[in-house]
PDB file of N, CA and C in Angstrom:
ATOM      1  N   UNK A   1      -5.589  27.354  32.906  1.00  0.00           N
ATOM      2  CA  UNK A   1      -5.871  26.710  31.638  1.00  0.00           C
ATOM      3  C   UNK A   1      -4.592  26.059  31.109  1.00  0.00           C
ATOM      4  N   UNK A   2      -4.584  25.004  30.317  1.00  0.00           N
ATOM      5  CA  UNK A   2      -3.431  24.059  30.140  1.00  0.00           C
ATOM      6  C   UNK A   2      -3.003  24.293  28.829  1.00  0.00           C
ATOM      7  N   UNK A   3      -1.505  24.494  28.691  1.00  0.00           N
ATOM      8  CA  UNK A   3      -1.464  24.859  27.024  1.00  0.00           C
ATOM      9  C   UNK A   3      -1.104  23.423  26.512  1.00  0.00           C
ATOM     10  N   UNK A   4      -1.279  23.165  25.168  1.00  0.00           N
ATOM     11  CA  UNK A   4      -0.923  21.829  24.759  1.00  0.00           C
ATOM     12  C   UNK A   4       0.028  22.308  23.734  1.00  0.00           C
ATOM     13  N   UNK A   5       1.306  21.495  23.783  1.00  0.00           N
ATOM     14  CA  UNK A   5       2.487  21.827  23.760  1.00  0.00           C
ATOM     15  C   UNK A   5       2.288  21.372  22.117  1.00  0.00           C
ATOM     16  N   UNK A   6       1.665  20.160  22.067  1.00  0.00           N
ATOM     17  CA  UNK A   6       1.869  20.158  20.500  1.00  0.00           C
ATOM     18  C   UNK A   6       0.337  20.478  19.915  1.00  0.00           C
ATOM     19  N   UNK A   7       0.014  21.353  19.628  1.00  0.00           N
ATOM     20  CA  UNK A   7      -1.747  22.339  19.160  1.00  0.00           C
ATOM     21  C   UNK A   7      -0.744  22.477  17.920  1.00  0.00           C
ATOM     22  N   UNK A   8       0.133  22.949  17.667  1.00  0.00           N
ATOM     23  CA  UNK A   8       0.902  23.464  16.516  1.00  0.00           C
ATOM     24  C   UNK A   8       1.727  22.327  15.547  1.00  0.00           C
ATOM     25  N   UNK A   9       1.916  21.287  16.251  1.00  0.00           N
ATOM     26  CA  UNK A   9       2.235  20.816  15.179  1.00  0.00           C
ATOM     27  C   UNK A   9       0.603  19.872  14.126  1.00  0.00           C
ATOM     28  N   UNK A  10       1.282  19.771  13.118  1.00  0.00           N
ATOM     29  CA  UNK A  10       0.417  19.282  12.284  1.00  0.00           C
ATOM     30  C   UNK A  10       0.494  17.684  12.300  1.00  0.00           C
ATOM     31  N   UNK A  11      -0.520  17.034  11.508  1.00  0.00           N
ATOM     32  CA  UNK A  11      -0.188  15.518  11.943  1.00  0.00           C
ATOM     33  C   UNK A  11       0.771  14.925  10.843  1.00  0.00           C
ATOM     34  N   UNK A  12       1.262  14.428  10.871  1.00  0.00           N
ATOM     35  CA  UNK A  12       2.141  13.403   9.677  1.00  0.00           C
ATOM     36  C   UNK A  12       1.521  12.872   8.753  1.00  0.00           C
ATOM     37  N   UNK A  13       1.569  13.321   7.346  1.00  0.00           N
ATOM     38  CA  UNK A  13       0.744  12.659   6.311  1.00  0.00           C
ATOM     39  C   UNK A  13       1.321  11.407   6.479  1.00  0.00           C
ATOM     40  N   UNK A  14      -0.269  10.403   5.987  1.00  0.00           N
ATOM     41  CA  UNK A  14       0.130   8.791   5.639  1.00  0.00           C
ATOM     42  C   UNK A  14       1.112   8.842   4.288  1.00  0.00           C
ATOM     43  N   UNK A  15       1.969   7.765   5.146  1.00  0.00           N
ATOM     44  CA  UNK A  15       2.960   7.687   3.958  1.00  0.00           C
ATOM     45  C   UNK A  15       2.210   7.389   2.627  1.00  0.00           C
ATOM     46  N   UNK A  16       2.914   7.770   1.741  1.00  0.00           N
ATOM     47  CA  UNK A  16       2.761   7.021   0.080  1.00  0.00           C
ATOM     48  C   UNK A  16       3.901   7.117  -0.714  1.00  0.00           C
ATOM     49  N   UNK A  17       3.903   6.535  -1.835  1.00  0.00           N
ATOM     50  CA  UNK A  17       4.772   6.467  -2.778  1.00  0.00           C
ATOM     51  C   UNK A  17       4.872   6.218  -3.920  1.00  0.00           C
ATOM     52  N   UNK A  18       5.722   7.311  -4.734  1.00  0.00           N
ATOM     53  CA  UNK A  18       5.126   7.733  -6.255  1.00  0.00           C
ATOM     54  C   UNK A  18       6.795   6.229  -6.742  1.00  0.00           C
ATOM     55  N   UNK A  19       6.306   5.790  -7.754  1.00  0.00           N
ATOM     56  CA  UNK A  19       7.774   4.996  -9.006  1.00  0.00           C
ATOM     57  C   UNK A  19       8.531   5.918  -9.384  1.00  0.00           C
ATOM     58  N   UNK A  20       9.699   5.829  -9.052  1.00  0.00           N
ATOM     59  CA  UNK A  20      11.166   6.418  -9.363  1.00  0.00           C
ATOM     60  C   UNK A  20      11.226   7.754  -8.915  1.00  0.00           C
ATOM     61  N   UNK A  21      10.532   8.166  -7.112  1.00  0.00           N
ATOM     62  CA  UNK A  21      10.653   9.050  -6.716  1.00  0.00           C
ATOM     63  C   UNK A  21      12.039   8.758  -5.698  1.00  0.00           C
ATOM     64  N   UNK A  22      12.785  10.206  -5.368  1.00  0.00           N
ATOM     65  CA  UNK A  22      13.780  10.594  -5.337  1.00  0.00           C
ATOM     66  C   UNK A  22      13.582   9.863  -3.360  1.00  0.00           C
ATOM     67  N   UNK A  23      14.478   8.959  -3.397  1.00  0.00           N
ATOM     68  CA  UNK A  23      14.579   8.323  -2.149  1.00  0.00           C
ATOM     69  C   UNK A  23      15.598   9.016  -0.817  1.00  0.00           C
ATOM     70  N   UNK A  24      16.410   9.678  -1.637  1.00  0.00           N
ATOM     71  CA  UNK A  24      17.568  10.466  -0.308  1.00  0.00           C
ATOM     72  C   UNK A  24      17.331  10.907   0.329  1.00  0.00           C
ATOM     73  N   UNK A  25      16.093  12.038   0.617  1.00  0.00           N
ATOM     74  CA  UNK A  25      15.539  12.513   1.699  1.00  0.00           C
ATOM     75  C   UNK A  25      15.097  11.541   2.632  1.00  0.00           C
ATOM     76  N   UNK A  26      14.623  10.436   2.639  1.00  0.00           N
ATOM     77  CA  UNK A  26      13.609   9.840   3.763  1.00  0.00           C
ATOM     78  C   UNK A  26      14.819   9.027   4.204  1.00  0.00           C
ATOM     79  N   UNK A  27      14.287   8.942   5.697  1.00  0.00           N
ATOM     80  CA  UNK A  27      14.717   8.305   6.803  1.00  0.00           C
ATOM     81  C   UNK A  27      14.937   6.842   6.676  1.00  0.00           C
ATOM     82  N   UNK A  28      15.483   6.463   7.523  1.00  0.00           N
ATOM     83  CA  UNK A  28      15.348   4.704   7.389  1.00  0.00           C
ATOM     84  C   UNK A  28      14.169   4.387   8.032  1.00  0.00           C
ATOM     85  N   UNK A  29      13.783   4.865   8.871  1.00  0.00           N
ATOM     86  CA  UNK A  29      12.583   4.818   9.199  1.00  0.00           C
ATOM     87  C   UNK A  29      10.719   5.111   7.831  1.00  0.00           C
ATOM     88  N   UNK A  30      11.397   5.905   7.690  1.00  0.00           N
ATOM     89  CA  UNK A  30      10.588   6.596   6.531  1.00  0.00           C
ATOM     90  C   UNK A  30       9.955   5.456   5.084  1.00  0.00           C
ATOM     91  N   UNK A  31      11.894   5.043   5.084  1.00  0.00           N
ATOM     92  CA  UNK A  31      11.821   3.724   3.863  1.00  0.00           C
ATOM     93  C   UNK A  31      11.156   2.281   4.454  1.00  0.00           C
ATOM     94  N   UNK A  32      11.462   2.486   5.861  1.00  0.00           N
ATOM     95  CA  UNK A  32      10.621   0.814   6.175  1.00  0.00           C
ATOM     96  C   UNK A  32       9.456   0.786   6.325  1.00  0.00           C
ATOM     97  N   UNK A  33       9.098   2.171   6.119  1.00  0.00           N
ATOM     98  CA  UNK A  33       7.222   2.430   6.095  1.00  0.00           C
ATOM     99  C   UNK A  33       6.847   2.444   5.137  1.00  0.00           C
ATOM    100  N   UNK A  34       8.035   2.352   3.848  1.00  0.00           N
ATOM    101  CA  UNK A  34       7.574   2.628   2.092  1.00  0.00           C
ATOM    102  C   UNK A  34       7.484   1.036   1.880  1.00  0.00           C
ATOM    103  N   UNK A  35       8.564   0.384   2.258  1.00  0.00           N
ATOM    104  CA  UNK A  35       8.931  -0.936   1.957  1.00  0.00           C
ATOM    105  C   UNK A  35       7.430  -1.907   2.893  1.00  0.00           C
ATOM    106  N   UNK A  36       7.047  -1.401   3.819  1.00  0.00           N
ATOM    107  CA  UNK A  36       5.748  -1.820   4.303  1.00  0.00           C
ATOM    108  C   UNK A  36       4.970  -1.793   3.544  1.00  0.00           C
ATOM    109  N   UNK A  37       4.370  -0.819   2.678  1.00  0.00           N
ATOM    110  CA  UNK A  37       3.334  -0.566   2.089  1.00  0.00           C
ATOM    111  C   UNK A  37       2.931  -0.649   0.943  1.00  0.00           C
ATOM    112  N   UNK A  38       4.230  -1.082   0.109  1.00  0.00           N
ATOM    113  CA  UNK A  38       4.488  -1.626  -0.906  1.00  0.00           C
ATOM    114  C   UNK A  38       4.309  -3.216  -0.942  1.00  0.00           C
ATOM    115  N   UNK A  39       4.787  -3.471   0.311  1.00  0.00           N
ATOM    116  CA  UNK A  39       4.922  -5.241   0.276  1.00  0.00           C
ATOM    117  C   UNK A  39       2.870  -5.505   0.732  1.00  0.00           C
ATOM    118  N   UNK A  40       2.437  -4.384   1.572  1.00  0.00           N
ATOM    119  CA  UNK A  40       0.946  -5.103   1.338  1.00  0.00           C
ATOM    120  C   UNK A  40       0.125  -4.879   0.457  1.00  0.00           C
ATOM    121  N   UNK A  41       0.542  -3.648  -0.910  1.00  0.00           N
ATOM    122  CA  UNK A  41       0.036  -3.709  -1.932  1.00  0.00           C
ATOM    123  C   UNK A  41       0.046  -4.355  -2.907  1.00  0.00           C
ATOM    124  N   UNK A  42       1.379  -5.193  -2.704  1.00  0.00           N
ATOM    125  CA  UNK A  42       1.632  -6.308  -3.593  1.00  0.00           C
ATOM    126  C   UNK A  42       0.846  -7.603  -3.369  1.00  0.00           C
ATOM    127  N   UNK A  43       1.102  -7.611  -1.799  1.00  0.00           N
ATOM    128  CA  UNK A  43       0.038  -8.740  -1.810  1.00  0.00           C
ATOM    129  C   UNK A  43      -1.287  -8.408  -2.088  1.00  0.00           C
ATOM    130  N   UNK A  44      -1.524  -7.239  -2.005  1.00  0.00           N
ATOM    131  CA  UNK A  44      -3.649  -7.324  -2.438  1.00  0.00           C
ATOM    132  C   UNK A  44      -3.669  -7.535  -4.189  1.00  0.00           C
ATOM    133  N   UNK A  45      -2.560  -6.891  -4.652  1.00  0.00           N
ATOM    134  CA  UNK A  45      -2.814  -7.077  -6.465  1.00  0.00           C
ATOM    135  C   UNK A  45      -2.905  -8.440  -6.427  1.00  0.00           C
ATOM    136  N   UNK A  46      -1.891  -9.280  -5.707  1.00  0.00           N
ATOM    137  CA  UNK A  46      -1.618 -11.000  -6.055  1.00  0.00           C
ATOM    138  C   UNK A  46      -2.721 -11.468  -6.134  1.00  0.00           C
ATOM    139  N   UNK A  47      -3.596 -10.783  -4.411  1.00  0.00           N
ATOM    140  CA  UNK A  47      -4.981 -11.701  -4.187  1.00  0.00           C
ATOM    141  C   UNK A  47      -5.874 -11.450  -4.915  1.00  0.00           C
ATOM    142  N   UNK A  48      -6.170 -10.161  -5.640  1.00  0.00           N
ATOM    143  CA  UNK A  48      -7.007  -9.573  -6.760  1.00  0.00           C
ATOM    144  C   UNK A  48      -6.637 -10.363  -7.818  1.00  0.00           C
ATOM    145  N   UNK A  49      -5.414 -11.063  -8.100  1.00  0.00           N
ATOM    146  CA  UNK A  49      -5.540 -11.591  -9.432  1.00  0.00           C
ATOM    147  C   UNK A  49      -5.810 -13.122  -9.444  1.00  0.00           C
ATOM    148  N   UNK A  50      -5.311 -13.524  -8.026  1.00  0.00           N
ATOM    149  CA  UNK A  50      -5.794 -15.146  -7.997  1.00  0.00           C
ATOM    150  C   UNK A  50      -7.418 -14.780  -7.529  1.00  0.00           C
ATOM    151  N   UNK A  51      -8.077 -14.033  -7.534  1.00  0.00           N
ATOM    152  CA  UNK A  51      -9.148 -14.063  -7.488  1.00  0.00           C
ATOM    153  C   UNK A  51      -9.968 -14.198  -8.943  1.00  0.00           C
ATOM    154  N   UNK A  52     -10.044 -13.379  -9.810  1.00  0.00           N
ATOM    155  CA  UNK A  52      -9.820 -13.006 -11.179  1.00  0.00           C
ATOM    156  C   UNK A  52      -9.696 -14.192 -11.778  1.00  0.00           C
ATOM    157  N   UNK A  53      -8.387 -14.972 -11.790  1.00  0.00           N
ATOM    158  CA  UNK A  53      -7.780 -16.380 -12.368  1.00  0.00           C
ATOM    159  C   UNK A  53      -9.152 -17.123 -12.297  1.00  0.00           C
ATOM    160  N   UNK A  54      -9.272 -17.390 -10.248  1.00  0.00           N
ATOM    161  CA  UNK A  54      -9.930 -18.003 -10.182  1.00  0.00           C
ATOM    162  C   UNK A  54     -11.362 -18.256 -10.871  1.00  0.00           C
ATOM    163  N   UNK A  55     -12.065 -16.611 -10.949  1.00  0.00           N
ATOM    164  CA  UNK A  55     -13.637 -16.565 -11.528  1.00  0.00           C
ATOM    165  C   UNK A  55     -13.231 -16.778 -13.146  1.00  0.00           C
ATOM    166  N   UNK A  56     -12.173 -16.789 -13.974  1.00  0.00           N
ATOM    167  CA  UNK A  56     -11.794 -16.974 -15.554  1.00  0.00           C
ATOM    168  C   UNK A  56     -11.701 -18.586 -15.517  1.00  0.00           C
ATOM    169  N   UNK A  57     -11.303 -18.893 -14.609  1.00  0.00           N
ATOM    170  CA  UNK A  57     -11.044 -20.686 -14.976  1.00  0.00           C
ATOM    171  C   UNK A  57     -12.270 -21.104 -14.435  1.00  0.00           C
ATOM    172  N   UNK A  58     -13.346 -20.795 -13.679  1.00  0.00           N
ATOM    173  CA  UNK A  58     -15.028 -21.199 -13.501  1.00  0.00           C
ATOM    174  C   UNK A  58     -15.203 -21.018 -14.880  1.00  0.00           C
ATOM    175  N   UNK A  59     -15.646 -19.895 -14.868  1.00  0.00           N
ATOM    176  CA  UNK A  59     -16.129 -19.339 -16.330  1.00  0.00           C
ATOM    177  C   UNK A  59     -16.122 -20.730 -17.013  1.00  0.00           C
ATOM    178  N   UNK A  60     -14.741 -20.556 -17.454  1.00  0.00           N
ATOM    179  CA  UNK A  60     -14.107 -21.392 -18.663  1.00  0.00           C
ATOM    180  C   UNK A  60     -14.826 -23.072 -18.610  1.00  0.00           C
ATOM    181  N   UNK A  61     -14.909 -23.442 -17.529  1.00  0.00           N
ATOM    182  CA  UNK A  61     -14.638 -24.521 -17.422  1.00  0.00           C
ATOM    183  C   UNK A  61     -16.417 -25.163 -17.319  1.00  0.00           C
ATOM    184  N   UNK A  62     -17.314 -23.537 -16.902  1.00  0.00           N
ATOM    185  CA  UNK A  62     -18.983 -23.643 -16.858  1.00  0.00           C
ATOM    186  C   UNK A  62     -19.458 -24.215 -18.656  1.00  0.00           C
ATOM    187  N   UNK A  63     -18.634 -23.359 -19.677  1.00  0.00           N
ATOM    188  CA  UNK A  63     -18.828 -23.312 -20.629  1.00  0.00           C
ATOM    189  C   UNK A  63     -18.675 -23.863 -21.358  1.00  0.00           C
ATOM    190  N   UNK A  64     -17.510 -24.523 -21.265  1.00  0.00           N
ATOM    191  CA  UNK A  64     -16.646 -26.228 -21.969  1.00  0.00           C
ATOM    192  C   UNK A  64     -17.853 -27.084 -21.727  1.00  0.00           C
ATOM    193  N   UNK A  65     -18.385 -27.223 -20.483  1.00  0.00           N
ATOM    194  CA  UNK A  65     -19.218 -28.068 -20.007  1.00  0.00           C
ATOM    195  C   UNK A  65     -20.771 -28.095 -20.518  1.00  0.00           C
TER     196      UNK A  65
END
């Protein structure tokens, strides 16, 4: 029977990240996975809001009319 060498370890939580949490512990590795995940949450707020813009200036512009 085959032992599996890693049964014991646990898996790696998905990164996340709390505002003005304490950065010295993590790796450089660690931070380019923060700095990842930050930069594609930024872009979904952007696209959430030019979305938004977009359906406020229809609106606006259904109603003028």
């Amino acid at each position: 029977m085959a032992v599996d060498p890693f049964a014991d370890e646990k898996p790696r939580p998905k990164p996340t990240h709390e505002i003005g949490q304490d950065l010295a512990k993590l790796s450089v590795d660690e931070l380019d996975e923060r700095v990842a995940l930050l930069a594609a949450e930024i872009e979904r707020l952007r696209e959430a809001r030019r979305a938004k813009e977009a359906s406020r200036l229809a609106a606006s512009a259904f109603f003028k009319s």
